[in-house]
PDB file of N, CA and C in Angstrom:
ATOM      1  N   UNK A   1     -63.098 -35.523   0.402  1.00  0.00           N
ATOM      2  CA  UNK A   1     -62.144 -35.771  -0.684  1.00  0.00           C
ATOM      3  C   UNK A   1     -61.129 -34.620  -0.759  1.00  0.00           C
ATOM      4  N   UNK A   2     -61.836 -33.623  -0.823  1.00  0.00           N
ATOM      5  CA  UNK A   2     -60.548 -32.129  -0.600  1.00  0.00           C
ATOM      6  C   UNK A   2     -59.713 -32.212   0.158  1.00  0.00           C
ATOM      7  N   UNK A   3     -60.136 -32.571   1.638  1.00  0.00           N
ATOM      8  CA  UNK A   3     -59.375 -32.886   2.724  1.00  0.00           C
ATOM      9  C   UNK A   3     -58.188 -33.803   2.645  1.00  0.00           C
ATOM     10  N   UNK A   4     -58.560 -34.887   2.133  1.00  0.00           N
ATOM     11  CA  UNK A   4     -57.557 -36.060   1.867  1.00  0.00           C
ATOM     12  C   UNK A   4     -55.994 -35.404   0.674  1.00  0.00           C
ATOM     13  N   UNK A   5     -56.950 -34.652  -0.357  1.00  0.00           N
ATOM     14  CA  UNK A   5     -55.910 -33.916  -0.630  1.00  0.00           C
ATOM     15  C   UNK A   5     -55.292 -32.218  -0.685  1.00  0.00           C
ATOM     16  N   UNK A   6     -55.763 -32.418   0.463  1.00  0.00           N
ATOM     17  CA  UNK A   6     -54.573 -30.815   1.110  1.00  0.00           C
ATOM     18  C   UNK A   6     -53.629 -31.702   1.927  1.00  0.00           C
ATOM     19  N   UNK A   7     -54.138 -32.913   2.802  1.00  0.00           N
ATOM     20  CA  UNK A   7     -53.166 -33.655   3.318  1.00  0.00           C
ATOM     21  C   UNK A   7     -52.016 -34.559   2.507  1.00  0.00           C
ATOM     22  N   UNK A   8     -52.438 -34.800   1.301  1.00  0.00           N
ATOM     23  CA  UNK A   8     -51.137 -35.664   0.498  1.00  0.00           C
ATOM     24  C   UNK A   8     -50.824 -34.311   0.084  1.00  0.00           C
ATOM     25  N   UNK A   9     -50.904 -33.371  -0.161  1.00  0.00           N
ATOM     26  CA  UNK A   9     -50.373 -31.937  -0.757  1.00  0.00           C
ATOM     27  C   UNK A   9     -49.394 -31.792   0.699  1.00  0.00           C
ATOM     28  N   UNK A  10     -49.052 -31.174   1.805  1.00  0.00           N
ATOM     29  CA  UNK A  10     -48.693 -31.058   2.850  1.00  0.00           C
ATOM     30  C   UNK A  10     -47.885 -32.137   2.863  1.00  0.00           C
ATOM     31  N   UNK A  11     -48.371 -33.491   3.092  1.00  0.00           N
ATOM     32  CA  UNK A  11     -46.909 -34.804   3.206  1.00  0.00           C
ATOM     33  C   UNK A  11     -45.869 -34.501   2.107  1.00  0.00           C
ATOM     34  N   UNK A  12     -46.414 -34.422   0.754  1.00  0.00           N
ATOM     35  CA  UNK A  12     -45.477 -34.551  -0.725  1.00  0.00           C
ATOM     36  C   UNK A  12     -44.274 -32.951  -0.159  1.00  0.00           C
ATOM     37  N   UNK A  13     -45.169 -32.104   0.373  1.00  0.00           N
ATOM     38  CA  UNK A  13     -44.086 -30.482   0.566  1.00  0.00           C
ATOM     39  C   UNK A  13     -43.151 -30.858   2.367  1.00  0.00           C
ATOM     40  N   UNK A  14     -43.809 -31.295   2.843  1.00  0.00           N
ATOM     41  CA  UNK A  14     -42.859 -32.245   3.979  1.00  0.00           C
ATOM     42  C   UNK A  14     -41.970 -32.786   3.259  1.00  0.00           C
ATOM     43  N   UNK A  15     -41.755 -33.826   2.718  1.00  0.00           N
ATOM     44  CA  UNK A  15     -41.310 -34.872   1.950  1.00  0.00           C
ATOM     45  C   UNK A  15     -39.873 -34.430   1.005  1.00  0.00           C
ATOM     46  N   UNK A  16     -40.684 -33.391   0.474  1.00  0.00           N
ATOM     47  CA  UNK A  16     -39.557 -32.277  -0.389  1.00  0.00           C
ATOM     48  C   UNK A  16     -38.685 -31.995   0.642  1.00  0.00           C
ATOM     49  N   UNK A  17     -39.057 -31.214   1.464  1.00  0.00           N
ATOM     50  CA  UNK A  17     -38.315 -30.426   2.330  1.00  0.00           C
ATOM     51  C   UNK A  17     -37.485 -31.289   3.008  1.00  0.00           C
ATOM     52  N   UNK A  18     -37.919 -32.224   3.376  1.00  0.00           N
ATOM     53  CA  UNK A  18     -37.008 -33.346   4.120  1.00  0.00           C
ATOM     54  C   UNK A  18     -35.994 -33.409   3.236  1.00  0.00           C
ATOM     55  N   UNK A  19     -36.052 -34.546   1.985  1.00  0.00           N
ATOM     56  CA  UNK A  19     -35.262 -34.805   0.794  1.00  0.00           C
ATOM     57  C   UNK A  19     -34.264 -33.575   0.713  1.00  0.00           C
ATOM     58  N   UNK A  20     -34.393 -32.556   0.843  1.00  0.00           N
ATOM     59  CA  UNK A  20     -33.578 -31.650   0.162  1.00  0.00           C
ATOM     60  C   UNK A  20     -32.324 -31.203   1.784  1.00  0.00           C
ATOM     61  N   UNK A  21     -33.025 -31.514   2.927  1.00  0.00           N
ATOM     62  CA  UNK A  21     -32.191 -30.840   3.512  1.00  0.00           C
ATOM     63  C   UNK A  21     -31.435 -32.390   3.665  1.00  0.00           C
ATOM     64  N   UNK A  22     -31.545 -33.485   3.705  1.00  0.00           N
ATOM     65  CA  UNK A  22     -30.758 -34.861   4.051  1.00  0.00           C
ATOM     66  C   UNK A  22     -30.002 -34.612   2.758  1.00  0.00           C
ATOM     67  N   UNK A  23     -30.148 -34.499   1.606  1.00  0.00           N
ATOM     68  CA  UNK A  23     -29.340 -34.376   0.249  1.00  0.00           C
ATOM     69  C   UNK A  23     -27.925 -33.501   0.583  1.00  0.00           C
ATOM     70  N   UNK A  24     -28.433 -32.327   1.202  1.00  0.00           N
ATOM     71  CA  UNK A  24     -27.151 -30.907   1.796  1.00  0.00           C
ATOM     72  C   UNK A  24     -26.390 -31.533   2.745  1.00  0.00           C
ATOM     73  N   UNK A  25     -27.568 -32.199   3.763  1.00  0.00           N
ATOM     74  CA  UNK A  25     -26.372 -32.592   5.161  1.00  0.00           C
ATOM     75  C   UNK A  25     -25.388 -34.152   4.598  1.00  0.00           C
ATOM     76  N   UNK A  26     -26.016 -34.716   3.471  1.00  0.00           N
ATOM     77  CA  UNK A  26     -25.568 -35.994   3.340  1.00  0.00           C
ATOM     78  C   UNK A  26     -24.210 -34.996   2.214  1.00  0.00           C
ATOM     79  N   UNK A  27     -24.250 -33.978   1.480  1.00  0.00           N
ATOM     80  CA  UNK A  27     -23.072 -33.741   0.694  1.00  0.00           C
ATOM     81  C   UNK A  27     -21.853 -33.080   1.588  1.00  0.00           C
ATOM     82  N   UNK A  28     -22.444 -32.562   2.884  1.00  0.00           N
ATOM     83  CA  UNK A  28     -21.908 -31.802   3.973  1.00  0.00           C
ATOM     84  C   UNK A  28     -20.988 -32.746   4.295  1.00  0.00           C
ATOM     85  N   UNK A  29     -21.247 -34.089   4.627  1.00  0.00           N
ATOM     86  CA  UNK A  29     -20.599 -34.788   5.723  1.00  0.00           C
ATOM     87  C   UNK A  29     -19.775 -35.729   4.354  1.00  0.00           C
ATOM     88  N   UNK A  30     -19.928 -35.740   3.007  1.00  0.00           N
ATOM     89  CA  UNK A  30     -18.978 -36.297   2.129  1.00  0.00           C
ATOM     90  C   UNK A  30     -17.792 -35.344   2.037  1.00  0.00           C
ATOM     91  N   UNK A  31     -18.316 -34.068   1.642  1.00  0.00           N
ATOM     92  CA  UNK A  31     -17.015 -32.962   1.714  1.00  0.00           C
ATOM     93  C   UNK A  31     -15.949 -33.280   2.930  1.00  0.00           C
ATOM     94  N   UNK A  32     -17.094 -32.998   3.846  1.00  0.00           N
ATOM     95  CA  UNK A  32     -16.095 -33.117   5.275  1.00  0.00           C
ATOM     96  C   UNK A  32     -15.153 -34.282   5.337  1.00  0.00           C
ATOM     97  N   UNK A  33     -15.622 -35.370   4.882  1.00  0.00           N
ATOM     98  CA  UNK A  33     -15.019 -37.277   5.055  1.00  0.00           C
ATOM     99  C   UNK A  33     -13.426 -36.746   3.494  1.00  0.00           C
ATOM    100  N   UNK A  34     -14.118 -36.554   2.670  1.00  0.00           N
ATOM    101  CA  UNK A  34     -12.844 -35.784   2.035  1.00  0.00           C
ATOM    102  C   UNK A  34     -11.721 -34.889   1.943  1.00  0.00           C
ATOM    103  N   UNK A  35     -12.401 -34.050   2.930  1.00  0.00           N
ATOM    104  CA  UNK A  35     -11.132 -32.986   3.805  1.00  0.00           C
ATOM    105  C   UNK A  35     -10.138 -33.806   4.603  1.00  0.00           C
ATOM    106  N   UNK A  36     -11.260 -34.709   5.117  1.00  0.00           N
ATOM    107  CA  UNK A  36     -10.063 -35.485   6.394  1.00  0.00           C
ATOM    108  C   UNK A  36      -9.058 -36.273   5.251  1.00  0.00           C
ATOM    109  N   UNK A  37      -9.693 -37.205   4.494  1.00  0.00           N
ATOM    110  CA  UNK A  37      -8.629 -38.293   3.869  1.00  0.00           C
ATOM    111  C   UNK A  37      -7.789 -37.167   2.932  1.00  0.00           C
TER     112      UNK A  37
END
């Protein structure tokens, strides 16, 4: 049972980390689409 959750602990901080860097690269590439127009 511990096991099962250090592993949903580990996916949920994956998960974060993902979310947050697609959030930066997804505001990155709106700025950028706005520079051009």
């Amino acid at each position: 049972m511990l096991k099962y959750k250090k592993i949903i602990e580990a996916i949920r901080l994956i998960g974060f980390l993902a979310l947050g860097l697609y959030t930066a690269f997804s505001e990155n590439i709106l700025v950028g689409l706005l520079g051009l127009v």
